[in-house]
Structure formats: structure tokens, C-alpha cells
Protein backbone atom coordinates (compact mmCIF):
# COMPACT_ATOMS: atom_id res chain seq x y z
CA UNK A 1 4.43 -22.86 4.63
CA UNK A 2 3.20 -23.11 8.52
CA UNK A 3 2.95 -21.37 11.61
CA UNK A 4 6.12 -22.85 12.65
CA UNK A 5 8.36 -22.25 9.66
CA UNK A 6 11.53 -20.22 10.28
CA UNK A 7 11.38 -16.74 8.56
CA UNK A 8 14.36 -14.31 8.31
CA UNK A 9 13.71 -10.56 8.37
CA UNK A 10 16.95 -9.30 7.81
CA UNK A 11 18.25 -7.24 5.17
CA UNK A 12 19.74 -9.11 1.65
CA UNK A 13 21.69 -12.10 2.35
CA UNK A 14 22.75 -11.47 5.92
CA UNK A 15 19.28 -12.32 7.43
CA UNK A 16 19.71 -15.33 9.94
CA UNK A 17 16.53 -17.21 10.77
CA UNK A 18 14.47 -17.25 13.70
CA UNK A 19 11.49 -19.37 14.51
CA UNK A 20 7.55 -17.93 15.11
CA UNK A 21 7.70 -14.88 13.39
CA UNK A 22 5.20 -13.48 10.43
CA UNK A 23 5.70 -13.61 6.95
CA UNK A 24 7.32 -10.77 5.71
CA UNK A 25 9.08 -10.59 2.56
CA UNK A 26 12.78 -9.69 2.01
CA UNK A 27 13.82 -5.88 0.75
CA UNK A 28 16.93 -5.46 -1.66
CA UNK A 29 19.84 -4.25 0.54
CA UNK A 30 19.53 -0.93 -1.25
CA UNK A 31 15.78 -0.18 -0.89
CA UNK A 32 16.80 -0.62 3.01
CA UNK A 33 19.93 1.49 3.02
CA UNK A 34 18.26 4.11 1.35
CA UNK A 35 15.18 4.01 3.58
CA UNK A 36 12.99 4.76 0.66
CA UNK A 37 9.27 3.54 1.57
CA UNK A 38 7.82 2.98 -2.13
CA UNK A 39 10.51 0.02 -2.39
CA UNK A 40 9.41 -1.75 0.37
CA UNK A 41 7.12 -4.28 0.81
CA UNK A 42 4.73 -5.89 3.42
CA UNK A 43 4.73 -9.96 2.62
CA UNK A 44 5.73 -8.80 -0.68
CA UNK A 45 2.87 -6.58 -1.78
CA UNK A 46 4.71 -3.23 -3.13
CA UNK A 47 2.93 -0.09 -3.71
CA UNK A 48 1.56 0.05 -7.04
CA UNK A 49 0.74 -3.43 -8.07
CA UNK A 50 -1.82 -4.57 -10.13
CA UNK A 51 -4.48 -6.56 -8.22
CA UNK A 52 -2.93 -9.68 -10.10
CA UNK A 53 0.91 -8.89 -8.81
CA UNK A 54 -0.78 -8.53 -5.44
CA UNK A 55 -2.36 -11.52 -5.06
CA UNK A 56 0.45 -13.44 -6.49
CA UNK A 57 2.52 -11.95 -4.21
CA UNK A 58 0.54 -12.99 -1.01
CA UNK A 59 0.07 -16.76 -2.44
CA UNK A 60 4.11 -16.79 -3.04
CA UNK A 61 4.21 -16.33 0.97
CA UNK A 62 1.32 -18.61 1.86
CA UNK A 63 -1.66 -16.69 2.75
CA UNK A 64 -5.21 -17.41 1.61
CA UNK A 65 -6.48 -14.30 -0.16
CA UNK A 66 -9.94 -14.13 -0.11
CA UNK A 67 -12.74 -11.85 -2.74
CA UNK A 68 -12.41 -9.23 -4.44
CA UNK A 69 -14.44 -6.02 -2.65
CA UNK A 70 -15.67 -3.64 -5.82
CA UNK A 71 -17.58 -0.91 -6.88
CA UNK A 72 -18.23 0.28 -10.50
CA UNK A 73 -15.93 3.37 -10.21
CA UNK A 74 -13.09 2.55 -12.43
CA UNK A 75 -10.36 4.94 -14.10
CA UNK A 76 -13.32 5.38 -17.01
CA UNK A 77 -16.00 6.08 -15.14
CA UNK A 78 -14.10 9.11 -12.88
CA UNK A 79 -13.03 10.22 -16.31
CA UNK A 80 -16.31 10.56 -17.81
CA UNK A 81 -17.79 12.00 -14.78
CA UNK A 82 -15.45 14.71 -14.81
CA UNK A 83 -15.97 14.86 -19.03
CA UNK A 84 -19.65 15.22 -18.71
CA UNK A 85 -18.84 18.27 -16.62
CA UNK A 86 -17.65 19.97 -19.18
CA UNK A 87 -19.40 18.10 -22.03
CA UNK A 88 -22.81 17.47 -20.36
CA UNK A 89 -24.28 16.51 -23.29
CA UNK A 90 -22.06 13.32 -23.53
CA UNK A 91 -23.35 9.48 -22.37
CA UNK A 92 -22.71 8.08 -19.22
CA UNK A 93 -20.31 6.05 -18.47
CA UNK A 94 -20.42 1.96 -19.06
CA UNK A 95 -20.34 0.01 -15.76
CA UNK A 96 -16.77 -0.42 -14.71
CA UNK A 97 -15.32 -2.76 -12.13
CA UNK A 98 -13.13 -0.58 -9.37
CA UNK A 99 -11.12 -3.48 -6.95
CA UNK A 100 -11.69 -1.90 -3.05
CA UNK A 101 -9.40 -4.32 -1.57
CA UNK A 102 -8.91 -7.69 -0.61
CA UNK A 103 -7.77 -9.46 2.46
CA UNK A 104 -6.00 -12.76 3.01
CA UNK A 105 -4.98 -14.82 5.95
CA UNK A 106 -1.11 -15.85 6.45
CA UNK A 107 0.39 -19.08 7.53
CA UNK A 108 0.63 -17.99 11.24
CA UNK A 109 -2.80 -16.04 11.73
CA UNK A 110 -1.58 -12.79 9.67
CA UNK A 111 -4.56 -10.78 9.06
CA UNK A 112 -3.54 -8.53 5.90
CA UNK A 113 -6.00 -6.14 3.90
CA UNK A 114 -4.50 -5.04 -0.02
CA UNK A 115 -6.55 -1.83 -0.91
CA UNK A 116 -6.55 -0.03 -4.24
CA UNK A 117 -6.82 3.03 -6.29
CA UNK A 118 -7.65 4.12 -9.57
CA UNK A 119 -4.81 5.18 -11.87
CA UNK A 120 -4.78 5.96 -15.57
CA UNK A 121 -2.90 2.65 -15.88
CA UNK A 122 -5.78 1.09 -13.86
CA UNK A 123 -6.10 -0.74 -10.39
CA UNK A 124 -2.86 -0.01 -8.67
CA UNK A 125 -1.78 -1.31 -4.88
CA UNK A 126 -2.42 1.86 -2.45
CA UNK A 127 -1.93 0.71 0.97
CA UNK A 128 -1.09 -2.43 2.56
CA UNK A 129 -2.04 -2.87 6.20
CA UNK A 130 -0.69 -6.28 8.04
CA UNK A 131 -2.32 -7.18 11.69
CA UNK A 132 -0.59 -9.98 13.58
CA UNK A 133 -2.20 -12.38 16.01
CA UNK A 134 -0.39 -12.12 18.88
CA UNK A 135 -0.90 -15.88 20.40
CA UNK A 136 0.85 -17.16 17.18
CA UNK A 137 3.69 -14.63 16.54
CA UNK A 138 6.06 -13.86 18.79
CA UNK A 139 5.30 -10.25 19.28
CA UNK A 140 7.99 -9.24 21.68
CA UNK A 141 10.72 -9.96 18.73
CA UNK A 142 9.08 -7.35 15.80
CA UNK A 143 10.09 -4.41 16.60
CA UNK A 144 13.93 -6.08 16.22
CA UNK A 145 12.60 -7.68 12.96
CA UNK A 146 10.85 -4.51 11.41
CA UNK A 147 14.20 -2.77 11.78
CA UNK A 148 15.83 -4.80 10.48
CA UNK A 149 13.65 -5.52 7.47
CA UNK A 150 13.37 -1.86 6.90
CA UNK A 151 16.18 0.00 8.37
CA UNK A 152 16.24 3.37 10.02
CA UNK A 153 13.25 4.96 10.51
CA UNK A 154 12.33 8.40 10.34
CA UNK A 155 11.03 9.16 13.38
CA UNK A 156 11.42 6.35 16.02
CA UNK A 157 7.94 6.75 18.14
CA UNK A 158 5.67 9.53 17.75
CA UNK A 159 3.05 10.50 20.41
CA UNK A 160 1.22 7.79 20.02
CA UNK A 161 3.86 5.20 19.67
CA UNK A 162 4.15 4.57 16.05
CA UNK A 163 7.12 4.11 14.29
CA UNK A 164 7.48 5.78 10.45
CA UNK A 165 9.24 5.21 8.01
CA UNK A 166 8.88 8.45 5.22
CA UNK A 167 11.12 9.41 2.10
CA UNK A 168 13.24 12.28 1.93
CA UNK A 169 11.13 14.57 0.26
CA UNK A 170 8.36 14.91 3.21
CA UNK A 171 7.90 17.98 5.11
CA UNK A 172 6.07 16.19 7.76
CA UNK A 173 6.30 12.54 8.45
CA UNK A 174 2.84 10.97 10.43
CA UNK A 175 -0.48 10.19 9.91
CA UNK A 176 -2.02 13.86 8.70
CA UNK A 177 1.01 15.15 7.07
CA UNK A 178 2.24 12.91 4.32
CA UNK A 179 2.25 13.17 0.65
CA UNK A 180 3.97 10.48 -0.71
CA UNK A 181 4.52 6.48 0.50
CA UNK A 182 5.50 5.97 4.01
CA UNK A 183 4.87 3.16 6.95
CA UNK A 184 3.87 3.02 9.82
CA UNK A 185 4.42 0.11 12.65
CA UNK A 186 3.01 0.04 15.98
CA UNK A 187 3.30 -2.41 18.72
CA UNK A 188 1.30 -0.56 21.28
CA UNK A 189 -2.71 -2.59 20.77
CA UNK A 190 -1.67 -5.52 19.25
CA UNK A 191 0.79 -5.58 16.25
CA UNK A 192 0.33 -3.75 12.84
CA UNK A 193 2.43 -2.31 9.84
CA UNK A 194 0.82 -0.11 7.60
CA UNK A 195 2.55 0.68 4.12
CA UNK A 196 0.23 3.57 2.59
CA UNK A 197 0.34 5.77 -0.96
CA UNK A 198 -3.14 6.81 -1.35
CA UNK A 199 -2.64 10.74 -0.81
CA UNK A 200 -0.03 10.41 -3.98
CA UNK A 201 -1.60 8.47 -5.86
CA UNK A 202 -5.09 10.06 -5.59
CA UNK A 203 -3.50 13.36 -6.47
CA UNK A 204 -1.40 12.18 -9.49
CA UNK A 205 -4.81 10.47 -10.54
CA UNK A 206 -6.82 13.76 -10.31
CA UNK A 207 -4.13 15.84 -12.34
CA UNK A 208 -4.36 13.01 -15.35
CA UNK A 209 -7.98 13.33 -15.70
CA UNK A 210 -8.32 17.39 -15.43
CA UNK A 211 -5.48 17.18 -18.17
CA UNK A 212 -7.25 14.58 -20.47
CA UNK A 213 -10.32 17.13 -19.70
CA UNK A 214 -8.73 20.06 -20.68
CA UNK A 215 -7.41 17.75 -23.79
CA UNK A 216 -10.57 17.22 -25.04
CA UNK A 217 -12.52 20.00 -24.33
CA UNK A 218 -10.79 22.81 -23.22
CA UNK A 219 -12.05 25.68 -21.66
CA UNK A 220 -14.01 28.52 -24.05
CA UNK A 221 -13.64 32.46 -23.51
CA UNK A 222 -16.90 34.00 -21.88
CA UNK A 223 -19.10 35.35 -24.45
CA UNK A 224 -20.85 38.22 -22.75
């Protein structure tokens, strides 16, 4: 794919092409119409893929995704470190690899950084943030295009210009307040979506090891 391919942003079938844009993937006409952020995508990364979806993914859409960025806290190792809390007398854990994130360079100058979280299940996609170089994209068009990728937003422009996009269930939809997907676009300094489930998925994370905990070794009466 290059710079200079045509790339439609509208919703389903009815998209109609238009020339030096970025490389967004198309939504299913219902994920749009319901407006529901953890069916979206951002050059067709979703939340919760596997490192392996996520790359795929990318290379689908022509971007070059570069190294992994790790550390050695994987699902087993947070586990462990929370078992040996109540357990202390049980081994460490084995070295684990944890996948940071990864970043990846699209066919028009897209700059776009895949970061992760740990999840019983293992590496899952937690936020997806998309920077677009503005002497190769055609800026001026994206806010038309993100709408019409993504449908209705929440709130249109908050203080500081952004644009969200949160589901239903949030009692406040911006940068501090959410707990659950949402994203965010802002064409204020330069151009950048942000599709982001970390909050979520951190929490639901959290609650599977304290039950596993509590599983295993659950809590004694005093003896006094």
C-alpha cells in the first residue's frame, strides 16, 4: 500500500474513497450505530488482542511494526507475587516475558504505538494510540473521516478540544473519569486518536488474581 493509495473511512459498504488520508480500518455498520468503543478499531487493532492478532492486524494495513518492548512481569509472575503474600514460604516466580508495546510505521508516515496488559488469558491489546504526520495526510479532512468511521460521539469537544467517544455505561466520559474502553481524537497539536481499556482491564485483572488467592489459600481466623 502507499502514501498515495485511496482509503475510505466510511461506515460498511457506503464508504466512498478519497485520496491522502491514513490507514484506518473499516467498523461493522453496527459497532458504529451503536457507538460502542470496545468494537472499534484503530488500523484494525481492537481492544483485547493478542500481541499476534495485533501485529497481524497492522501488517494487513501496511505498516512496519517494529520490537517487541518487555519486562518479565507476566500474568504468572503478578500471581505469584500476590501468592507469596499470603504463602510467603512459596518460590519465586520463573522469569516471564510481559509485551509493553510495540510501535509500527504506516504507509503514509502513521506513527502508531500497540500497548498491552496482563490478563489471566495473557497479553491482551490495552490501548492503541495513532499519531499522523501532518505533511503526508491531509489533516484538514479527519475530523469528517473519524466521524464517519466512528459515528456520534459522546461528547463533541471537551475543554481541551478532544473529541470522545465512551459506552453507555460511563458516568463520566474524559481522560480522569473512565472505566471502561473509550477514544479519544484530537486535532488541536497535530493529529491523534487514542483507543484506551487499561483502567478495565487492570481492574478485571486484579479481581482474578485476589480470587485465585483466596482459592488457594484462603484467609485463616485470628488465633489470639
Amino acid at each position: 500500500m502507499k502514501a498515495t493509495t485511496a482509503v475510505a473511512l466510511a461506515i460498511a459498504a457506503c464508504a466512498t474513497p478519497f485520496v491522502a488520508t491514513t490507514t484506518l480500518a473499516q467498523p461493522s455498520a453496527s459497532a458504529a450505530q451503536k457507538g460502542d468503543p470496545r468494537q472499534f478499531d484503530i488500523a484494525g487493532v481492537m481492544i483485547g488482542m493478542s500481541p499476534v492478532e495485533a501485529r497481524a492486524a497492522l501488517k494487513a494495513r501496511g505498516y512496519a511494526v517494529g520490537a517487541d518492548n518487555t519486562d518479565k512481569s507476566d500474568y504468572h509472575a503478578l500471581l505469584t507475587k500476590k501468592l507469596r503474600e499470603r504463602e510467603p514460604s512459596l518460590p519465586y516466580a520463573s522469569e516471564g516475558i510481559h509485551i509493553r508495546h510495540f510501535s509500527g510505521e504506516g504507509p503514509a508516515g502513521e506513527q502508531v504505538i500497540v500497548s498491552f496488559s496482563e490478563t489471566p488469558s495473557g497479553n491482551r491489546v490495552s490501548e492503541v494510540s495513532l499519531s499522523l504526520n501532518s505533511n503526508r495526510i491531509d489533516a484538514s479532512r479527519m475530523r469528517g473521516d473519524v466521524m464517519a468511521k466512528y459515528g456520534k460521539p459522546t461528547i463533541a469537544r471537551d475543554s481541551l478540544g478532544s473529541t470522545w467517544w465512551c459506552r453507555s455505561s460511563e458516568t463520566r466520559c474524559d481522560r480522569v473519569g473512565y472505566t471502561d474502553t473509550v477514544l479519544e481524537f484530537s486535532d488541536v497539536a497535530g493529529v491523534t486518536l487514542r483507543l484506551v481499556d487499561d483502567n478495565r482491564m487492570r481492574r478485571e485483572t486484579d479481581t482474578a488474581i485476589a480470587a485465585e488467592v483466596e482459592r488457594r489459600y484462603p484467609r485463616r481466623a485470628a488465633n489470639f
